[in-house]
Protein backbone atom coordinates (compact mmCIF):
# COMPACT_ATOMS: atom_id res chain seq x y z
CA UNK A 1 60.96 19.33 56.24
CA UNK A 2 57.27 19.12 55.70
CA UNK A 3 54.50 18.68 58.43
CA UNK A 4 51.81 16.25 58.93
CA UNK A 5 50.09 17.40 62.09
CA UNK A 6 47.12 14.34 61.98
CA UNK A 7 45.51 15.33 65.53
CA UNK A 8 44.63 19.24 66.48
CA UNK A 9 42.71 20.46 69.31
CA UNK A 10 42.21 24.05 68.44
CA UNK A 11 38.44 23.97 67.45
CA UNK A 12 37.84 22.46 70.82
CA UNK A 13 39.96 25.43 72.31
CA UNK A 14 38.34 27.97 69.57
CA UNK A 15 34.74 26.96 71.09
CA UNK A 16 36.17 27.60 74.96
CA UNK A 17 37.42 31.22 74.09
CA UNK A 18 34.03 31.88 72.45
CA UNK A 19 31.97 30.33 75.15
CA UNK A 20 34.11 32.50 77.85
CA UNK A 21 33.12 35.33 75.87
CA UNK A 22 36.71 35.56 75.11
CA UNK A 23 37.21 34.26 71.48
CA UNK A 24 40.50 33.95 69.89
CA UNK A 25 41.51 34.47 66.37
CA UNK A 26 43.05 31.49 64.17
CA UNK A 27 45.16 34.07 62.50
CA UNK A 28 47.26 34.65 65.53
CA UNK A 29 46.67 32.93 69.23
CA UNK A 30 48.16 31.81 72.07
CA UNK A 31 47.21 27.84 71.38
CA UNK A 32 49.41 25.05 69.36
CA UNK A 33 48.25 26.32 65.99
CA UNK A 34 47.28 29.04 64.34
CA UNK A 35 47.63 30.56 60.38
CA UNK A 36 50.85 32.40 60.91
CA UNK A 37 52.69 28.71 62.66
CA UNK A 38 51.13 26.42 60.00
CA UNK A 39 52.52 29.18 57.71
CA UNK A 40 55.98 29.42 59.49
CA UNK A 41 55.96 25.66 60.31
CA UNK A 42 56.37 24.26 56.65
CA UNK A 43 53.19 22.08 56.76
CA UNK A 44 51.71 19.90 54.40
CA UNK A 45 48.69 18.50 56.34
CA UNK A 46 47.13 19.75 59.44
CA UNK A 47 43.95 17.84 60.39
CA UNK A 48 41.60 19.39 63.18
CA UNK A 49 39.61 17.70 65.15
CA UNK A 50 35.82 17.64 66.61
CA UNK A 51 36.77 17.30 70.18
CA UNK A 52 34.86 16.42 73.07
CA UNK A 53 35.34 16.82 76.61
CA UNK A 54 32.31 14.59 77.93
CA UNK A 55 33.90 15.33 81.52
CA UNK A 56 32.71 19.29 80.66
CA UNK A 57 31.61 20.85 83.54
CA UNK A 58 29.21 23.54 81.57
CA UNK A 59 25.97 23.06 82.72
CA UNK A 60 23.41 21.52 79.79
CA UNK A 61 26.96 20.56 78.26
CA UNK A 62 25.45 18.02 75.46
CA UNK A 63 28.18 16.52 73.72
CA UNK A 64 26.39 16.69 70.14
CA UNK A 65 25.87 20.31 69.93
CA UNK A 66 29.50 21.02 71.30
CA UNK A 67 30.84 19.14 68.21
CA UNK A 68 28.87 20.39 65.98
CA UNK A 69 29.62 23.88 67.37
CA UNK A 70 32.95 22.96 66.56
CA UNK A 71 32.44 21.47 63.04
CA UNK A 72 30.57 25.25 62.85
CA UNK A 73 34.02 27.19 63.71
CA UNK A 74 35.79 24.81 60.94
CA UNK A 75 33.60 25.52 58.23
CA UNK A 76 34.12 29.54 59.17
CA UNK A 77 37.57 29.04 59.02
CA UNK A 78 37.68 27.56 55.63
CA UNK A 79 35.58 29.87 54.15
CA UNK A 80 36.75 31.97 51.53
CA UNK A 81 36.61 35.45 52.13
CA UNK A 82 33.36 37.63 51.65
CA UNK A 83 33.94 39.76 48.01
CA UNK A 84 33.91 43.33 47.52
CA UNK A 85 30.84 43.36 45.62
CA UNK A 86 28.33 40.82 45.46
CA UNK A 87 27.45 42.32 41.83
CA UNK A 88 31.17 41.93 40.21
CA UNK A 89 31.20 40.08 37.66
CA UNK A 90 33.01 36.62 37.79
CA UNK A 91 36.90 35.96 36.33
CA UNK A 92 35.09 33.10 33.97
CA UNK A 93 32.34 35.40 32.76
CA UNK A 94 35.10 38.25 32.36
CA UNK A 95 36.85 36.05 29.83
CA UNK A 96 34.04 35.81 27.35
């Protein structure tokens, strides 16, 4: 049966291991979800998102730059993977 997961906290929990100086790895962890159980877990649609604890504790905790500190951690976890070689030639150009 396929998954539609519409509500994820891991960025939230992402930027608390990294703020401890602790950070966890979306490949494997110890929260909800993580690549191997999305993998494992037949989904179709996972959404994360930007959450907020206004009741944060952290001193200077602004709201703003903890969600965009989280939006950060998303876009580094969707992005593709650094190449080899930033001199090899592209599959499209290869085809010519």
């Amino acid at each position: 049966m396929k998954v539609w997961d519409l509500h994820c906290d891991t960025l939230y929990e992402l930027r608390r291991a990294e703020k401890a100086g602790a950070p966890k790895s979306f490949l494997h962890n110890d929260l909800h979800i993580d690549l191997e159980k999305l993998q494992q877990g037949d989904y179709l649609l996972q959404c994360f998102a930007a959450y907020v604890d206004l009741a944060d504790p952290a001193p200077g905790a602004d709201p703003l730059v903890s969600v965009l500190e989280e939006i950060d951690i998303f876009k580094r976890l969707m992005a593709p993977p650094p190449t080899l070689s930033a001199t090899a030639p592209r599959a499209s150009s290869a085809l010519c």
